[in-house]
C-alpha atoms as a PDB file:
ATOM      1  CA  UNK A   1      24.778-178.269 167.701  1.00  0.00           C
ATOM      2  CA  UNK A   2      23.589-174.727 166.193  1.00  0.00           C
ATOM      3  CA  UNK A   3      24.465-174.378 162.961  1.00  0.00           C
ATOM      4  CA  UNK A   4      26.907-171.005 163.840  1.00  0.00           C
ATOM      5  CA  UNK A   5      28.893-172.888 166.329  1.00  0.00           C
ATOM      6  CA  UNK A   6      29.135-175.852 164.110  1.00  0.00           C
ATOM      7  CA  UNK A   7      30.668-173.218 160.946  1.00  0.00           C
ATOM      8  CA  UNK A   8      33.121-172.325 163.575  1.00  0.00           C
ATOM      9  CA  UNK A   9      34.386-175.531 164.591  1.00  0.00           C
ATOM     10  CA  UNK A  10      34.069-176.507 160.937  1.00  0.00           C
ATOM     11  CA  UNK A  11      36.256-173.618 159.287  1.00  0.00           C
ATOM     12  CA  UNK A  12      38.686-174.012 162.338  1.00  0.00           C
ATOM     13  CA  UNK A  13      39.580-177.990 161.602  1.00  0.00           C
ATOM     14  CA  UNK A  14      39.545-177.042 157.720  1.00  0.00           C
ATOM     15  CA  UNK A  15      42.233-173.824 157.660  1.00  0.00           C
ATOM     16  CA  UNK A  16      45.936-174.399 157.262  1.00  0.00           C
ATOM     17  CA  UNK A  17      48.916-172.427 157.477  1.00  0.00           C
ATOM     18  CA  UNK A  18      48.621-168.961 155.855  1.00  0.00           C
ATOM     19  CA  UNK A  19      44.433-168.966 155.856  1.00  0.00           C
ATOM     20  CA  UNK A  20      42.057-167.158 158.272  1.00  0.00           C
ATOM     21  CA  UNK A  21      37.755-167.250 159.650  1.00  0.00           C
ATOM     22  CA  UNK A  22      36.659-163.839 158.127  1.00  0.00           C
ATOM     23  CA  UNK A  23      34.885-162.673 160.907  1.00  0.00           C
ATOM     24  CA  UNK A  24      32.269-164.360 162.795  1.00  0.00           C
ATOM     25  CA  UNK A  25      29.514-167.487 161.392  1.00  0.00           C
ATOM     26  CA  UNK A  26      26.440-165.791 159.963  1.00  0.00           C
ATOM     27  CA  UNK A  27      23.244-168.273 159.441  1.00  0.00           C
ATOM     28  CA  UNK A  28      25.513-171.771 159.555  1.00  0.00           C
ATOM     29  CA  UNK A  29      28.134-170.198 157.207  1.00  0.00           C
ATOM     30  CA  UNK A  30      31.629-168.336 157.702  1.00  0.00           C
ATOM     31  CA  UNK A  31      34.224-167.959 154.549  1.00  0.00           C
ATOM     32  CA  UNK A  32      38.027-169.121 155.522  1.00  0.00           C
ATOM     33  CA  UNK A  33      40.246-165.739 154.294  1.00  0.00           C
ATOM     34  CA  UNK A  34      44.042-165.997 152.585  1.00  0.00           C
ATOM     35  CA  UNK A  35      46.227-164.131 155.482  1.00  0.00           C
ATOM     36  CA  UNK A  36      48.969-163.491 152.721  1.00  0.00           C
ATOM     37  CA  UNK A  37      49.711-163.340 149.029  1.00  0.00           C
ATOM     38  CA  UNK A  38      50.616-167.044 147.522  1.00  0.00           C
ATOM     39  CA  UNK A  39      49.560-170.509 146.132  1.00  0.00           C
ATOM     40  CA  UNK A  40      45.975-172.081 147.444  1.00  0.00           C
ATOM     41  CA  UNK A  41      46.777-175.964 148.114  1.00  0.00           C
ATOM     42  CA  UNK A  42      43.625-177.700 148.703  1.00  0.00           C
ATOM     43  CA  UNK A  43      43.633-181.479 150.019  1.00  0.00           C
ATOM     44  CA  UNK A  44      40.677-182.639 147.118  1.00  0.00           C
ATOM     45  CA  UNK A  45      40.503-186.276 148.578  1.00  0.00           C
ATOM     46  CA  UNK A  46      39.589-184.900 152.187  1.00  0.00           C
ATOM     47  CA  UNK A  47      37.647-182.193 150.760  1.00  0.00           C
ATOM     48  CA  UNK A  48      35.421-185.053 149.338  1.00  0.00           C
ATOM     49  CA  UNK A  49      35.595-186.830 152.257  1.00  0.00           C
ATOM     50  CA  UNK A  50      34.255-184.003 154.156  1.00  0.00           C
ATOM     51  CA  UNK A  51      31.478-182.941 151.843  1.00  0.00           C
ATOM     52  CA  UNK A  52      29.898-187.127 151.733  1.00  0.00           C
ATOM     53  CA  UNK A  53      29.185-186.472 154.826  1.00  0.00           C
ATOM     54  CA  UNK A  54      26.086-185.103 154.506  1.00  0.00           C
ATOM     55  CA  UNK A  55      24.579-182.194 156.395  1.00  0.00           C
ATOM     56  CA  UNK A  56      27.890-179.986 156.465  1.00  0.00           C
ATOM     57  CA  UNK A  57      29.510-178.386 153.520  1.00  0.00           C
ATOM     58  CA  UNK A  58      32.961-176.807 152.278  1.00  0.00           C
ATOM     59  CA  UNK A  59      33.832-174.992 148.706  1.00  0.00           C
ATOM     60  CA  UNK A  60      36.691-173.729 147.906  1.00  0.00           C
ATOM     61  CA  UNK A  61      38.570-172.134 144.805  1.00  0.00           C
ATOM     62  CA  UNK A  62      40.711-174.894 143.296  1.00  0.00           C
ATOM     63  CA  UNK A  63      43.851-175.749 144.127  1.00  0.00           C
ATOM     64  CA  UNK A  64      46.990-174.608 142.822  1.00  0.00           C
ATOM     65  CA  UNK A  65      45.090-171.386 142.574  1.00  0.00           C
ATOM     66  CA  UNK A  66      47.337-167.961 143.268  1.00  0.00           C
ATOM     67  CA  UNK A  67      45.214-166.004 145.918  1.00  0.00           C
ATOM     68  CA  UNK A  68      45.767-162.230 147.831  1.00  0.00           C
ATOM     69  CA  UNK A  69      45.648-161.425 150.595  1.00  0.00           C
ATOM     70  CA  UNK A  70      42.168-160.802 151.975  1.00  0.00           C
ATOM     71  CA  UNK A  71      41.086-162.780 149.322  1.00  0.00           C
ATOM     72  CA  UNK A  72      38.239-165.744 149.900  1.00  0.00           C
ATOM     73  CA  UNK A  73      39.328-169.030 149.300  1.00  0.00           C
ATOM     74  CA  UNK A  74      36.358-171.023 150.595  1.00  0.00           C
ATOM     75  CA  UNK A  75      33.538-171.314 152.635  1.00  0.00           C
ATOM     76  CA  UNK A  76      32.031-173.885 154.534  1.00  0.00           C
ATOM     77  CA  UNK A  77      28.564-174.180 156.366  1.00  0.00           C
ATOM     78  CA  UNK A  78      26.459-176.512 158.498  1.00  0.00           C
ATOM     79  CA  UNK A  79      23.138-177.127 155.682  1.00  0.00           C
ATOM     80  CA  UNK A  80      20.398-177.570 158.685  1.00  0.00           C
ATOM     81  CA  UNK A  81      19.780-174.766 161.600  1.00  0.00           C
ATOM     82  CA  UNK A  82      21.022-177.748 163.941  1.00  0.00           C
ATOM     83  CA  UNK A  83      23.224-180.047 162.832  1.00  0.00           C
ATOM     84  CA  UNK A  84      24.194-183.687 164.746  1.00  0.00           C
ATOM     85  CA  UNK A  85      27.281-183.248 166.785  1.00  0.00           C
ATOM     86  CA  UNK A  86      28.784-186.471 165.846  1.00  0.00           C
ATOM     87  CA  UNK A  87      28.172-185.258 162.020  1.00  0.00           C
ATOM     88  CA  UNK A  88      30.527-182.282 162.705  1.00  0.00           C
ATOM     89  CA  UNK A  89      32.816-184.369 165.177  1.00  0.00           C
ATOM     90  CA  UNK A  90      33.398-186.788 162.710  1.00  0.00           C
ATOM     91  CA  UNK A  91      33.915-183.544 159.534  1.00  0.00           C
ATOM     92  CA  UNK A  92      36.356-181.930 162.091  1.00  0.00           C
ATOM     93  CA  UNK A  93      38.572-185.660 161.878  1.00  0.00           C
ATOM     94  CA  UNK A  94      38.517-186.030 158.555  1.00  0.00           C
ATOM     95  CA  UNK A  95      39.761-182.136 158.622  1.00  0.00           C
ATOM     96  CA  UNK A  96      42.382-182.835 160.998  1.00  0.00           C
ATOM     97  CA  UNK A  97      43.409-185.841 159.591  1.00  0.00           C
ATOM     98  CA  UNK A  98      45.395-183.749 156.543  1.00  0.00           C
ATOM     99  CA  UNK A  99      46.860-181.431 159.280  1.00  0.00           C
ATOM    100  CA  UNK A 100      48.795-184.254 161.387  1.00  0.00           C
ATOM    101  CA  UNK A 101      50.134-185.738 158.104  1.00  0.00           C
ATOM    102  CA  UNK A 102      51.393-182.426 157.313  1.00  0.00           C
ATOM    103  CA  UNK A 103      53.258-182.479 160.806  1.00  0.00           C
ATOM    104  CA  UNK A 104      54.563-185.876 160.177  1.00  0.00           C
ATOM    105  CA  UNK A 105      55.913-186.181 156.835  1.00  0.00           C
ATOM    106  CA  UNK A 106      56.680-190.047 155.900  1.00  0.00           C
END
């Protein structure tokens, strides 16, 4: 997969409510954007998850962090100019995985 259309699918499994993709992937990398003023919760088990991985890549500011809008809040990237599919398959679950929990509270 090339690296730009790995950041994309990346960023897109990674954003939650109230964060955007600041404009398009550039060399494997694309920063995720806060849409509106308020509190930066980041999921730091997943994000650790995600970053094991090996080949892929997310940073963010910490959590609990009070962000603006327009502001970065992280970035993510695919390391080599092609990156294994099932690599990023398998980053986009992990990414996912905090985003169903969300929709189905215990």
């Amino acid at each position: 997969m090339h690296e730009d259309e790995a950041a994309y699918a990346l960023a897109k499994a990674l954003m939650g409510n109230g964060v955007a993709i600041e404009g398009e992937p550039k060399e494997g990398k694309i920063n995720i954007i806060a849409e509106r003023d308020g509190l930066l919760k980041v999921d730091k088990n997943t994000l650790t998850q995600f970053n094991m991985l090996g080949d892929v890549m997310c940073a963010t500011l910490h959590s609990n962090t009070v962000v603006r809008k327009g502001q970065i809040v992280g970035g993510t990237r695919a390391i080599p100019l092609v990156v294994k599919k099932s690599i990023v398959e398998e980053a986009v679950e992990i990414a996912n995985r905090v985003k169903s929990q969300d929709k189905n509270p215990p």
